[in-house]
N, C-alpha and C. Protein backbone atom coordinates (compact mmCIF):
# COMPACT_ATOMS: atom_id res chain seq x y z
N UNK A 1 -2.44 -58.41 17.81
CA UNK A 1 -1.50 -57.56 17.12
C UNK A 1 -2.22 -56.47 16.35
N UNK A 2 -2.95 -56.83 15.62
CA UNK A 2 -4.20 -55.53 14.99
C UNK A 2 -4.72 -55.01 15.88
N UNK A 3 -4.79 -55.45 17.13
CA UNK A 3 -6.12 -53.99 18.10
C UNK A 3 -4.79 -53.19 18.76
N UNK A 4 -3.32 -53.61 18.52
CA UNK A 4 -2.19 -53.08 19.38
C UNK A 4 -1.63 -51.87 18.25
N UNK A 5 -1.70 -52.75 16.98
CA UNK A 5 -1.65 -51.47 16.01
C UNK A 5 -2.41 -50.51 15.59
N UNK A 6 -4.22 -50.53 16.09
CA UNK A 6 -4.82 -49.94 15.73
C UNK A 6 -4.90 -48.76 17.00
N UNK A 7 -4.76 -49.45 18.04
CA UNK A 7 -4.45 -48.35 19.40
C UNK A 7 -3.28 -47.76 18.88
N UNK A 8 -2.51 -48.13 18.42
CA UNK A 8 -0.76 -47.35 18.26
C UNK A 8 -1.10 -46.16 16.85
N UNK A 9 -1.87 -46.69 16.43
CA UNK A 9 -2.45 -45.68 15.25
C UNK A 9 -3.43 -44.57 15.58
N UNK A 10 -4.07 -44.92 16.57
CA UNK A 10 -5.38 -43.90 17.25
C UNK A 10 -4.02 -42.69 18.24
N UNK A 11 -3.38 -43.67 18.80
CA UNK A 11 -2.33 -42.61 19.72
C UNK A 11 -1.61 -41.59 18.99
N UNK A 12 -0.89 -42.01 17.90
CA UNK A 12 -0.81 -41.12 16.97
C UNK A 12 -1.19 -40.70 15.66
N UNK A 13 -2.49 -40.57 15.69
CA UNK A 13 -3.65 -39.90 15.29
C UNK A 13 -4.29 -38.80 16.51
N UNK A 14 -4.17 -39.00 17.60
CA UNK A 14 -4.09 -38.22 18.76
C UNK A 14 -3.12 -37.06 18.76
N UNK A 15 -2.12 -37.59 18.35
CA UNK A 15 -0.96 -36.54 18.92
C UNK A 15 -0.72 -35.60 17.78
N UNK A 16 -0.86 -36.01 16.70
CA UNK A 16 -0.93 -35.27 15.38
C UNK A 16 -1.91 -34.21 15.23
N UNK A 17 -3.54 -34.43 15.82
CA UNK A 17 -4.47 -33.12 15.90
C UNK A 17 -4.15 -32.55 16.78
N UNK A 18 -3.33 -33.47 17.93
CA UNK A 18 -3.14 -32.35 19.18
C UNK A 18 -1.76 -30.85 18.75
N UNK A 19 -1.29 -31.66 17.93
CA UNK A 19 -0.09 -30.84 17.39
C UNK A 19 -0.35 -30.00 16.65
N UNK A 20 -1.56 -30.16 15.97
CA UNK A 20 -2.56 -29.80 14.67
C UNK A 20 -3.54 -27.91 15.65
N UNK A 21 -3.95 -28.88 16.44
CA UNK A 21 -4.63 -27.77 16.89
C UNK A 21 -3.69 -26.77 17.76
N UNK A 22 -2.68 -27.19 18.40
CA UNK A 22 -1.47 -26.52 19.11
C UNK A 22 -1.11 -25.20 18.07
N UNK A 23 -0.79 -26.03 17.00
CA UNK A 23 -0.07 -25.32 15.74
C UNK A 23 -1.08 -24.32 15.20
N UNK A 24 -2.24 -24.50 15.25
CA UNK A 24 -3.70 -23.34 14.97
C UNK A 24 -3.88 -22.12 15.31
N UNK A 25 -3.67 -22.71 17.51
CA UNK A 25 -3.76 -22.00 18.35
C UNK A 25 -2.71 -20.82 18.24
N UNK A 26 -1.15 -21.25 17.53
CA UNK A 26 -0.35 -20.27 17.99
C UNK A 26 -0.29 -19.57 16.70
N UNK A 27 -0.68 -19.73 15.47
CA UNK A 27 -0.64 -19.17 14.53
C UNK A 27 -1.91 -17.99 14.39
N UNK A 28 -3.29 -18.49 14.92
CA UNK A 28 -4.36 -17.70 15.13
C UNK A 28 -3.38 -16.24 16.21
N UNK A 29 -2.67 -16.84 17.48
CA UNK A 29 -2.05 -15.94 18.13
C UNK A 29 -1.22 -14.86 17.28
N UNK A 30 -0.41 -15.61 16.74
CA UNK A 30 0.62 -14.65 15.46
C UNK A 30 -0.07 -13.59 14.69
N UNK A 31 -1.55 -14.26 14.36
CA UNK A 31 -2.28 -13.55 13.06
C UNK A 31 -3.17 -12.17 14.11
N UNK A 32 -3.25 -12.69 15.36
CA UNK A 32 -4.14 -11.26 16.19
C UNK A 32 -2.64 -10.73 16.23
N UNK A 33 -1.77 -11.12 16.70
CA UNK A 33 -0.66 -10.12 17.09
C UNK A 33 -0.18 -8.95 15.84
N UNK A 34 -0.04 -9.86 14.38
CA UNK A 34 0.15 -9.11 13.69
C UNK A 34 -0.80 -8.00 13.25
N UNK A 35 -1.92 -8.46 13.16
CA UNK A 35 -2.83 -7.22 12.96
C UNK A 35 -3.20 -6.33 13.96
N UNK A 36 -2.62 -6.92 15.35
CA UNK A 36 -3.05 -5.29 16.20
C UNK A 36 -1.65 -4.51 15.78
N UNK A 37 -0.28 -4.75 15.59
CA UNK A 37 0.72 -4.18 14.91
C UNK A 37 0.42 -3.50 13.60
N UNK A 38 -0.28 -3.87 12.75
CA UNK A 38 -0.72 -3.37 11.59
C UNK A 38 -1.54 -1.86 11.92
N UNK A 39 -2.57 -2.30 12.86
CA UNK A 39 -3.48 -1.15 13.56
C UNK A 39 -2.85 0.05 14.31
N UNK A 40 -1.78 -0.54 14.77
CA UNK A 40 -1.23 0.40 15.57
C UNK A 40 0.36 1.35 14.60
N UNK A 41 0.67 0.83 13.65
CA UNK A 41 1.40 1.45 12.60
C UNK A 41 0.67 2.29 12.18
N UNK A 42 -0.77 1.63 11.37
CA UNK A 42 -1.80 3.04 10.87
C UNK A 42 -2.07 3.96 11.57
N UNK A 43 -2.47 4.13 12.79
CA UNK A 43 -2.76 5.30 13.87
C UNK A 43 -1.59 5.77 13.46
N UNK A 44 -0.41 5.45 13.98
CA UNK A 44 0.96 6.22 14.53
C UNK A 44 1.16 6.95 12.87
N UNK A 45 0.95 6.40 11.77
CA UNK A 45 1.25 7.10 10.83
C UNK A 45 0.05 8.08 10.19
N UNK A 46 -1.10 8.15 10.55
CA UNK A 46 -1.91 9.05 10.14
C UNK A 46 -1.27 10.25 11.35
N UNK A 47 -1.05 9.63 12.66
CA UNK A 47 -0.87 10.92 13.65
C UNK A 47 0.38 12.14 12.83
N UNK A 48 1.15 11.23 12.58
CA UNK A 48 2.29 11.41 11.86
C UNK A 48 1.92 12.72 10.72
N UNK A 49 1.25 12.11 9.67
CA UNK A 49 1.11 12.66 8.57
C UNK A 49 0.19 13.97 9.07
N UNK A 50 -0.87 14.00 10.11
CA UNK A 50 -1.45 15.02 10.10
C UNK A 50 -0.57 16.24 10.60
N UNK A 51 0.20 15.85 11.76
CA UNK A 51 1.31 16.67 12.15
C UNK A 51 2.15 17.04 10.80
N UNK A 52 2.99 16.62 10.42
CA UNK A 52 3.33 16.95 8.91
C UNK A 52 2.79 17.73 8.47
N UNK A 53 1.19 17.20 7.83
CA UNK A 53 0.87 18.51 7.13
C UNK A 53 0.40 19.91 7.88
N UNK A 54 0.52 19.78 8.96
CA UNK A 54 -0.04 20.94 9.93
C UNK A 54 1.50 21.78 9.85
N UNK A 55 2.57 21.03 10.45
CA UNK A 55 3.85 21.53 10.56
C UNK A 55 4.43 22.32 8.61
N UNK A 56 3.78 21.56 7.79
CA UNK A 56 3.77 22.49 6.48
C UNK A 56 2.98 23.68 6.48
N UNK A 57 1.70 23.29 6.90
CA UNK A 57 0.70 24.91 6.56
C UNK A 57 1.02 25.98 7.87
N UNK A 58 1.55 25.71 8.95
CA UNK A 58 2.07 26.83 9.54
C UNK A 58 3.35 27.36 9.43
N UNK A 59 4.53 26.92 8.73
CA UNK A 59 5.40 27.26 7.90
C UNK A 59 5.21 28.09 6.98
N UNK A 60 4.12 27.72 6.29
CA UNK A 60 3.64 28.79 4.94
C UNK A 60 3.31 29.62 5.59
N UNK A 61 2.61 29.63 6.66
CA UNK A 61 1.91 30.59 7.31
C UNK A 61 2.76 31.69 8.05
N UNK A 62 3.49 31.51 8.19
CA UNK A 62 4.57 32.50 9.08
C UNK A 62 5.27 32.72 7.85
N UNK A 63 6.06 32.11 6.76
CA UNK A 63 7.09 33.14 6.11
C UNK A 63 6.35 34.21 5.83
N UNK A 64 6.91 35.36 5.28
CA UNK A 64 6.22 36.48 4.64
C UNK A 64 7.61 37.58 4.41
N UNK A 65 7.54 38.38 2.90
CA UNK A 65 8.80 39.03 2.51
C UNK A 65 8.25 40.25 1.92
N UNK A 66 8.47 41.23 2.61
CA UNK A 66 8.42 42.74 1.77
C UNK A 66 9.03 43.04 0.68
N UNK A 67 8.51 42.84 -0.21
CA UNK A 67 9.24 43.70 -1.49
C UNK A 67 9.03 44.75 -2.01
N UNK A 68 9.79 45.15 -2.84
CA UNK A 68 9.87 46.62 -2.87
C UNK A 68 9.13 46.68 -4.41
N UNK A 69 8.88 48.01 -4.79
CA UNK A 69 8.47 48.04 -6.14
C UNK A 69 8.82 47.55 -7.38
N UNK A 70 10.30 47.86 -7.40
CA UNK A 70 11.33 47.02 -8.45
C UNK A 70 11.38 45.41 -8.28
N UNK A 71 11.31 45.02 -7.16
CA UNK A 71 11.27 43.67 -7.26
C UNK A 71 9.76 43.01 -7.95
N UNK A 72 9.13 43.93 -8.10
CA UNK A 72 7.43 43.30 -8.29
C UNK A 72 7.40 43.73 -9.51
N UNK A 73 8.16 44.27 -10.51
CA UNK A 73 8.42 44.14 -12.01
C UNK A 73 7.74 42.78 -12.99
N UNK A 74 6.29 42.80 -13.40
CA UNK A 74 6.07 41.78 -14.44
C UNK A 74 4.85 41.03 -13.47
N UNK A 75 5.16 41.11 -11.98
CA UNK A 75 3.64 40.80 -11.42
C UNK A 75 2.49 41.53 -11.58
N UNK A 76 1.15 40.36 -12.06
CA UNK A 76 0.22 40.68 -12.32
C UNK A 76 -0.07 42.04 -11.57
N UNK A 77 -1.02 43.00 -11.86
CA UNK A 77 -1.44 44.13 -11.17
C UNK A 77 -2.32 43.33 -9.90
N UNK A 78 -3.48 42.33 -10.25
CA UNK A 78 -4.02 41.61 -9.34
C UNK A 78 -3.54 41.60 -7.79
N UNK A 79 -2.79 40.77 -8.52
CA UNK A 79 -1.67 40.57 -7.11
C UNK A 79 -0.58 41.54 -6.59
N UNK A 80 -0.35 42.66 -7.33
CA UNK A 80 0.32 44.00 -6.50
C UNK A 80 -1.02 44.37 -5.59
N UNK A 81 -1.77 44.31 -5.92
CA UNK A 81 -3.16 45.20 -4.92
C UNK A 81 -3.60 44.41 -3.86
N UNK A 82 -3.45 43.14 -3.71
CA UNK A 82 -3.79 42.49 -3.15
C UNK A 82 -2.53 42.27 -1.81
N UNK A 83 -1.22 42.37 -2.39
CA UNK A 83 -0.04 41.95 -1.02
C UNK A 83 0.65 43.52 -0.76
N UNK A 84 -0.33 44.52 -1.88
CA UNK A 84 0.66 46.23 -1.20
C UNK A 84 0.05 46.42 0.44
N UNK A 85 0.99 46.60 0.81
CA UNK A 85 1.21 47.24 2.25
C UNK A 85 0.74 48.74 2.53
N UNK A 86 0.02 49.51 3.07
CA UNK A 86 -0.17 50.87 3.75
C UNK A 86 1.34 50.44 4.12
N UNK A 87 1.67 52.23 2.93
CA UNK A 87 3.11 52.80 3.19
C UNK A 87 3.04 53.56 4.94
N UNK A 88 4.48 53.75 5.47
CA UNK A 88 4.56 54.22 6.57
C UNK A 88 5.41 55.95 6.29
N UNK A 89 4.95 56.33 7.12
CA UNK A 89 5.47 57.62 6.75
C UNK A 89 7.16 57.79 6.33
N UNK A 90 7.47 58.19 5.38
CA UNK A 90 8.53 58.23 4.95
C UNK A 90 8.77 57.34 4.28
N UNK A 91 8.35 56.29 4.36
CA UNK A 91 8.76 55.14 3.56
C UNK A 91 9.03 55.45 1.78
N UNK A 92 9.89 55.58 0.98
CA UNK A 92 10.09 55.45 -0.37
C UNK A 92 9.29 54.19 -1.03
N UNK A 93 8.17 54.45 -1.76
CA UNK A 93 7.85 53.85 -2.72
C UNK A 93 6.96 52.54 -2.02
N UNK A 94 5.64 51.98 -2.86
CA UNK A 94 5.26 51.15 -2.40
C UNK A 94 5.63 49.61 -1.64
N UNK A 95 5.61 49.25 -0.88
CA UNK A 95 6.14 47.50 -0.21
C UNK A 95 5.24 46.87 -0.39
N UNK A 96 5.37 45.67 -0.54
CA UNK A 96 4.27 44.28 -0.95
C UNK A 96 4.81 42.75 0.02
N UNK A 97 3.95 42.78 0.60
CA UNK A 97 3.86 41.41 1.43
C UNK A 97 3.66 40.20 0.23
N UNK A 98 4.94 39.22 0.26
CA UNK A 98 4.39 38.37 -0.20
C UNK A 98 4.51 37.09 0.81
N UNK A 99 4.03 36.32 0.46
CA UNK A 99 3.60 34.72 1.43
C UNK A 99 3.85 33.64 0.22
N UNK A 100 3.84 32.74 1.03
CA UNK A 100 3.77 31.32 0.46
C UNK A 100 2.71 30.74 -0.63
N UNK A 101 1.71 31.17 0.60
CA UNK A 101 0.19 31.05 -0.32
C UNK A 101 0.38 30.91 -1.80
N UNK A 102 -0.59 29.87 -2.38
CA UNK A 102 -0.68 29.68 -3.83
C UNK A 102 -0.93 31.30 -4.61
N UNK A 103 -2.09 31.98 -4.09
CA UNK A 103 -2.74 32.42 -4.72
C UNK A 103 -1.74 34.42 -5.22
N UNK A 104 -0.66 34.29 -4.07
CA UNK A 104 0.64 34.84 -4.30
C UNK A 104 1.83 34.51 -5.20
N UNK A 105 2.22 32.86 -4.23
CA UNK A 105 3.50 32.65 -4.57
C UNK A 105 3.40 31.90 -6.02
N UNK A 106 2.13 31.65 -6.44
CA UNK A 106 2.38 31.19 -8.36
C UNK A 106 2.79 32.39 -9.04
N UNK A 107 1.78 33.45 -8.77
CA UNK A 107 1.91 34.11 -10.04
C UNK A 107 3.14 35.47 -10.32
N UNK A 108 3.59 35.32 -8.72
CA UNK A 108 5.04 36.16 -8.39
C UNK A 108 6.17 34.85 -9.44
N UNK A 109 6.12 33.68 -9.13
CA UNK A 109 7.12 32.66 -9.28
C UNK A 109 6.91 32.64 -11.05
N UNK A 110 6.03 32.69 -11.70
CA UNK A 110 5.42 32.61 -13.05
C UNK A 110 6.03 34.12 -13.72
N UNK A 111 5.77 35.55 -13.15
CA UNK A 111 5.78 36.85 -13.65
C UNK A 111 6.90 37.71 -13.26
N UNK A 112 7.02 37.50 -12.46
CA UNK A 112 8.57 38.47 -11.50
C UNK A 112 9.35 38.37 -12.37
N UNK A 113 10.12 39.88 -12.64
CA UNK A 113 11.03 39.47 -13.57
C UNK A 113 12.37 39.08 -12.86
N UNK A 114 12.41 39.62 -11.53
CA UNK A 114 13.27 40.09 -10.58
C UNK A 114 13.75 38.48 -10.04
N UNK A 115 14.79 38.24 -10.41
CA UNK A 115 15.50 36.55 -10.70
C UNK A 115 15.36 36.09 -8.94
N UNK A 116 15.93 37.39 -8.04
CA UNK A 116 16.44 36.93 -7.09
C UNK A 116 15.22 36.68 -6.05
N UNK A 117 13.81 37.78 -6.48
CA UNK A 117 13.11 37.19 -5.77
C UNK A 117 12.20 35.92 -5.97
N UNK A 118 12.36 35.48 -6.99
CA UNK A 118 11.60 33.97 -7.40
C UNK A 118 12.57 32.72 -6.93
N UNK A 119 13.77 33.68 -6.11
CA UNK A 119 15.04 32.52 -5.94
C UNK A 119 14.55 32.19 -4.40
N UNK A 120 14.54 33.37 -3.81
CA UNK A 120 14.01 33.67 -1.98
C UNK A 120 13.00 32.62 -1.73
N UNK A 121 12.09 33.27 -3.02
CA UNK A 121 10.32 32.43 -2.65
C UNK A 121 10.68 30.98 -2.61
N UNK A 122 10.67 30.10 -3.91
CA UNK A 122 11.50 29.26 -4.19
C UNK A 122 11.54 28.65 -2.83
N UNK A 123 13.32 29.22 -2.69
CA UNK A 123 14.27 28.19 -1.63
C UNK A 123 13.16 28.42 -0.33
N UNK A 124 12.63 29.43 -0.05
CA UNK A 124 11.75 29.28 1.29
C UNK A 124 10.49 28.21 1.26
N UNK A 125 9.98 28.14 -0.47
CA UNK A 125 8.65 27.50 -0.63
C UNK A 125 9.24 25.98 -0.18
N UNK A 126 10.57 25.17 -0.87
CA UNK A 126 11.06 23.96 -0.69
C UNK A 126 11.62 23.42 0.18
N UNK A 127 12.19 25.04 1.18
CA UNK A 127 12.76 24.48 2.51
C UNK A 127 11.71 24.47 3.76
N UNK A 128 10.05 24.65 3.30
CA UNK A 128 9.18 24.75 4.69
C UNK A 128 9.34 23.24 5.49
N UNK A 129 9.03 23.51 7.23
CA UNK A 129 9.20 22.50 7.56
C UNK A 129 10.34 21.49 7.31
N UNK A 130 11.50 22.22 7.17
CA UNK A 130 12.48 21.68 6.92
C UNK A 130 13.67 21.72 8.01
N UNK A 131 14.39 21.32 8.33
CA UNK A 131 15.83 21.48 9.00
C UNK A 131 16.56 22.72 8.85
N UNK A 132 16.51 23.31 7.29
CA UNK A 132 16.83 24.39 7.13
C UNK A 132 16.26 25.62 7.70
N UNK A 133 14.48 25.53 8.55
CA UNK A 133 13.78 26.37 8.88
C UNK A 133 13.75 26.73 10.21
N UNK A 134 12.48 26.72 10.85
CA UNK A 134 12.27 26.67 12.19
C UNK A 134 12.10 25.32 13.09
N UNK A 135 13.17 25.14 13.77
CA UNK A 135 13.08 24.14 14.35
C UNK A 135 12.15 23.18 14.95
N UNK A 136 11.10 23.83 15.60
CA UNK A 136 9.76 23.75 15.84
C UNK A 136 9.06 23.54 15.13
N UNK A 137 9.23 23.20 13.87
CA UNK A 137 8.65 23.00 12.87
C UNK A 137 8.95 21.66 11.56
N UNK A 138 10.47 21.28 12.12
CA UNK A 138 10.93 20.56 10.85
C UNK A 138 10.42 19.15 11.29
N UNK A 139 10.22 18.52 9.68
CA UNK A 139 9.42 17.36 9.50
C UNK A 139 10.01 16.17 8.98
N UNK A 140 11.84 16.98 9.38
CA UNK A 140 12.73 15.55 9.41
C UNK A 140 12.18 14.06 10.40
N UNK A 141 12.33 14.63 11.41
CA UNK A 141 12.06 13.28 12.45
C UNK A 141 11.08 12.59 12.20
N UNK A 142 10.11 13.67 11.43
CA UNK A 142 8.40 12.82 11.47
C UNK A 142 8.93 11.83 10.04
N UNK A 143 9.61 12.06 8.74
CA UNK A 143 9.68 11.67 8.03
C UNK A 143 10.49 10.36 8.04
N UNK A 144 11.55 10.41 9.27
CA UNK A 144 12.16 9.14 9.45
C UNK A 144 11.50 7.95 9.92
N UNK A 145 10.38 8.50 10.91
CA UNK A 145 9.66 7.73 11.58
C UNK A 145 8.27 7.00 10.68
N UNK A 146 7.79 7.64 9.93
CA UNK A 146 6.87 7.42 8.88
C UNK A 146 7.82 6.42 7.99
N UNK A 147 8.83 6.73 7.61
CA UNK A 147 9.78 6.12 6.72
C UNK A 147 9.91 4.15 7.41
N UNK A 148 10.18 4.39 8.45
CA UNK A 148 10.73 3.11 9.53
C UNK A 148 9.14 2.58 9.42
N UNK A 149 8.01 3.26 9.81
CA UNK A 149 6.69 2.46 9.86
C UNK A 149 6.47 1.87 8.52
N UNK A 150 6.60 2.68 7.43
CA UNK A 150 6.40 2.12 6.11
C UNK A 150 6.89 0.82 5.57
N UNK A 151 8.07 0.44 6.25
CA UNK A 151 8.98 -0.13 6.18
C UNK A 151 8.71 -1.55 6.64
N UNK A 152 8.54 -1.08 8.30
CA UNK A 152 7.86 -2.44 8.59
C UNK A 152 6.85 -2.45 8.14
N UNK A 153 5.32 -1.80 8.01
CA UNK A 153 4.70 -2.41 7.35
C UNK A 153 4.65 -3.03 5.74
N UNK A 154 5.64 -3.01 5.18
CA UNK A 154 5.93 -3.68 3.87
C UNK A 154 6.52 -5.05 4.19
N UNK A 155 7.28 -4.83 5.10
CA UNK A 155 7.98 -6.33 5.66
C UNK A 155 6.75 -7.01 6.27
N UNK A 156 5.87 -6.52 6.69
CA UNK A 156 4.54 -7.49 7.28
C UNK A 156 3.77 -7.88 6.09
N UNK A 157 3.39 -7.26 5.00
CA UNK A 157 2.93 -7.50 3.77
C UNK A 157 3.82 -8.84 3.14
N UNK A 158 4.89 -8.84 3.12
CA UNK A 158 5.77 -9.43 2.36
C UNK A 158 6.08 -10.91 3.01
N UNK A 159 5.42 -10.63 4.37
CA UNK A 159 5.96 -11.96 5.47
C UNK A 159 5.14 -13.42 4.63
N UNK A 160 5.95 -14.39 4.98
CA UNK A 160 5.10 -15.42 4.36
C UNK A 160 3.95 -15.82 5.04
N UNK A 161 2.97 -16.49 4.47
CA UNK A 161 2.03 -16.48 4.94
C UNK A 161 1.41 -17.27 6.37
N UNK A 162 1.01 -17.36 7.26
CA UNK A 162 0.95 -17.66 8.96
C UNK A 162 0.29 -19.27 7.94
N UNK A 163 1.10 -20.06 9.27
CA UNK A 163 0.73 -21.97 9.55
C UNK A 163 0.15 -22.05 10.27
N UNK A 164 -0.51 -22.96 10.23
CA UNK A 164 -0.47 -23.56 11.45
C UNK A 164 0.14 -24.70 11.56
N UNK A 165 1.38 -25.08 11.10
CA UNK A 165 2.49 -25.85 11.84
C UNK A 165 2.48 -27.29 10.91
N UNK A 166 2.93 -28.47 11.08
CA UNK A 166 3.30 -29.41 10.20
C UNK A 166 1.80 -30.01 10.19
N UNK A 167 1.41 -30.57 9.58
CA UNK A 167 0.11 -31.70 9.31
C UNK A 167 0.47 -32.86 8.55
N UNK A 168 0.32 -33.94 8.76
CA UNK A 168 0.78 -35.31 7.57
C UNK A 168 2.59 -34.22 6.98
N UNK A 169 3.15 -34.06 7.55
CA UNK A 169 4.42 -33.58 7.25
C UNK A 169 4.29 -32.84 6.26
N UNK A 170 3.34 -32.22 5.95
CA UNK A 170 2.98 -30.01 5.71
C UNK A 170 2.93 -29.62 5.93
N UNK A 171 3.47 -28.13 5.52
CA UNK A 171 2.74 -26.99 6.30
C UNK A 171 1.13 -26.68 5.85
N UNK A 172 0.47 -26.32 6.48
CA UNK A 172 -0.81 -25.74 6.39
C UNK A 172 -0.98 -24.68 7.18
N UNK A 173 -1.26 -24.01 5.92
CA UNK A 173 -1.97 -22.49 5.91
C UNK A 173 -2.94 -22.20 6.66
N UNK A 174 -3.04 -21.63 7.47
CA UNK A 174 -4.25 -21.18 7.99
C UNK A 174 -5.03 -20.82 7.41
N UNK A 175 -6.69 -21.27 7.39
CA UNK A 175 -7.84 -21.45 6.63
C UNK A 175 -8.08 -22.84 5.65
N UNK A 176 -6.87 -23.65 5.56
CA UNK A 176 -7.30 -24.14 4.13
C UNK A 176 -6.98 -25.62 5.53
N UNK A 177 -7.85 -26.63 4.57
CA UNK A 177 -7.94 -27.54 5.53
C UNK A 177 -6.94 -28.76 5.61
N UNK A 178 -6.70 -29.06 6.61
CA UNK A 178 -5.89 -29.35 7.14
C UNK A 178 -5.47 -30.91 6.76
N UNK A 179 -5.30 -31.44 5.67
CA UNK A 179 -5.97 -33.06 5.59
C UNK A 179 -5.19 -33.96 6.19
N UNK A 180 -3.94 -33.76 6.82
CA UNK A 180 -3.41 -34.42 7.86
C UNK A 180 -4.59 -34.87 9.27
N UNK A 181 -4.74 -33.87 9.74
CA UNK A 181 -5.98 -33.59 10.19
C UNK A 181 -7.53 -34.56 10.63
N UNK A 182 -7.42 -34.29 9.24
CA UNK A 182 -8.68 -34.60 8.74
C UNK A 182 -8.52 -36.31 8.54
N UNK A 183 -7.45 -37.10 8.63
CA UNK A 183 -7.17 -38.27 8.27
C UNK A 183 -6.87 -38.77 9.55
N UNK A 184 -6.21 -38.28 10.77
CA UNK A 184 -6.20 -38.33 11.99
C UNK A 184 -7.46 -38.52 12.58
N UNK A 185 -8.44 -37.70 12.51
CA UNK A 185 -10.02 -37.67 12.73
C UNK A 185 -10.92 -39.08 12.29
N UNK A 186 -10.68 -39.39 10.76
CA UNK A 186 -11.18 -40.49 10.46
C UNK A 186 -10.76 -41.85 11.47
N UNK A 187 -9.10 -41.93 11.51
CA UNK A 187 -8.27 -42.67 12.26
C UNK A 187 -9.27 -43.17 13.51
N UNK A 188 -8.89 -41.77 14.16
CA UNK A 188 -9.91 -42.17 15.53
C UNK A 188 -11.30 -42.62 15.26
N UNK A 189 -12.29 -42.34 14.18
CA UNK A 189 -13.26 -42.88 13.85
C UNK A 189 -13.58 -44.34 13.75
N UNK A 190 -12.18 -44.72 13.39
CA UNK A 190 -11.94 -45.72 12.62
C UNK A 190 -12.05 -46.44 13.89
N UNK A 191 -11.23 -46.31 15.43
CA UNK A 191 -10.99 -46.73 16.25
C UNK A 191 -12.28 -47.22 17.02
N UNK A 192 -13.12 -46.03 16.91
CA UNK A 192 -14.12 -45.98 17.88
C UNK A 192 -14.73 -46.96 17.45
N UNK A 193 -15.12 -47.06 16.23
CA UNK A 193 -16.09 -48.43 16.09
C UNK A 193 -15.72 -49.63 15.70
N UNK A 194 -14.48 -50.33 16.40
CA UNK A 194 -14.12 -51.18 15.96
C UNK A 194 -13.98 -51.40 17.66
């Protein structure tokens, strides 16, 4: 009766590491799966973001607004000399290119006294790359999609932490040892030399 219970104890001491290591195997699987998902969110969202900011600096790069003398009322002289235009024949009175560019659109947005053009610059500076702009350009879609990656990757952050499956009727964590396991192991030890 003891060598029938000690076989019945080795059998399941058997089936418990086998379940043990089963449960390892598919959690080690879970833990590569999740991190090539992790890897492959980061690519897709750096691709993302560089497009973004590219789809911003050629936005800036294409607006551009002639103004007239009166509108450039209170801008630095600096910057009149720097965005005046070669007048065209006939043309009345000096024109000034302005742009997006910092080194323009601060000190027009800071000095202009002229309400409506700090309104233009403004709504053009906040709507670049926007829906409101050039189509070819807006950074809605990229932002939804960055938005959805962010997303899941917070839900992968947040996931509880990978098993490897029941042990002595626990869960165990992957890495930390297993003492179901580990008592199964002795078991069979126990077997062998008896």
């Amino acid at each position: 009766a003891a060598k029938d219970t000690t076989i019945y104890e080795t059998s399941l001491a058997e089936a418990e590491v086998a379940r043990w290591v089963q449960s390892h195997a598919e959690a080690t699987l879970r833990l590569a799966t999740a991190r090539a998902r992790f890897a492959q969110i980061q690519e897709r969202a750096a691709e993302l973001q560089q497009r973004y900011g590219e789809n911003v600096l050629d936005a800036t790069d294409r607006f551009a607004y002639v103004a007239d003398e009166a509108e450039m009322v209170g801008v630095p002289q600096d910057v009149r000399l720097a965005t005046r235009l070669k007048p065209a024949p006939g043309e009345p009175g000096p024109r000034y290119r302005l742009t997006l560019h910092d080194p323009c659109y601060q000190p027009v947005m800071e000095h202009a006294q002229d309400r409506a053009l700090r309104q233009r610059l403004y709504r053009a500076h906040v709507t670049r790359a926007s829906e409101l702009g050039d189509a070819e350009l807006d950074n809605s879609a990229l932002m939804r999609e960055l938005l959805a990656l962010r997303q899941e990757q917070a839900r992968q952050s947040r996931a509880p932490p990978l098993t490897c499956g029941q042990v002595g009727g626990r869960d165990v964590t992957q890495g930390r040892q297993a003492e179901g396991a580990q008592r199964a192991i002795e078991a069979i030890g126990r077997t062998a030399q008896e």
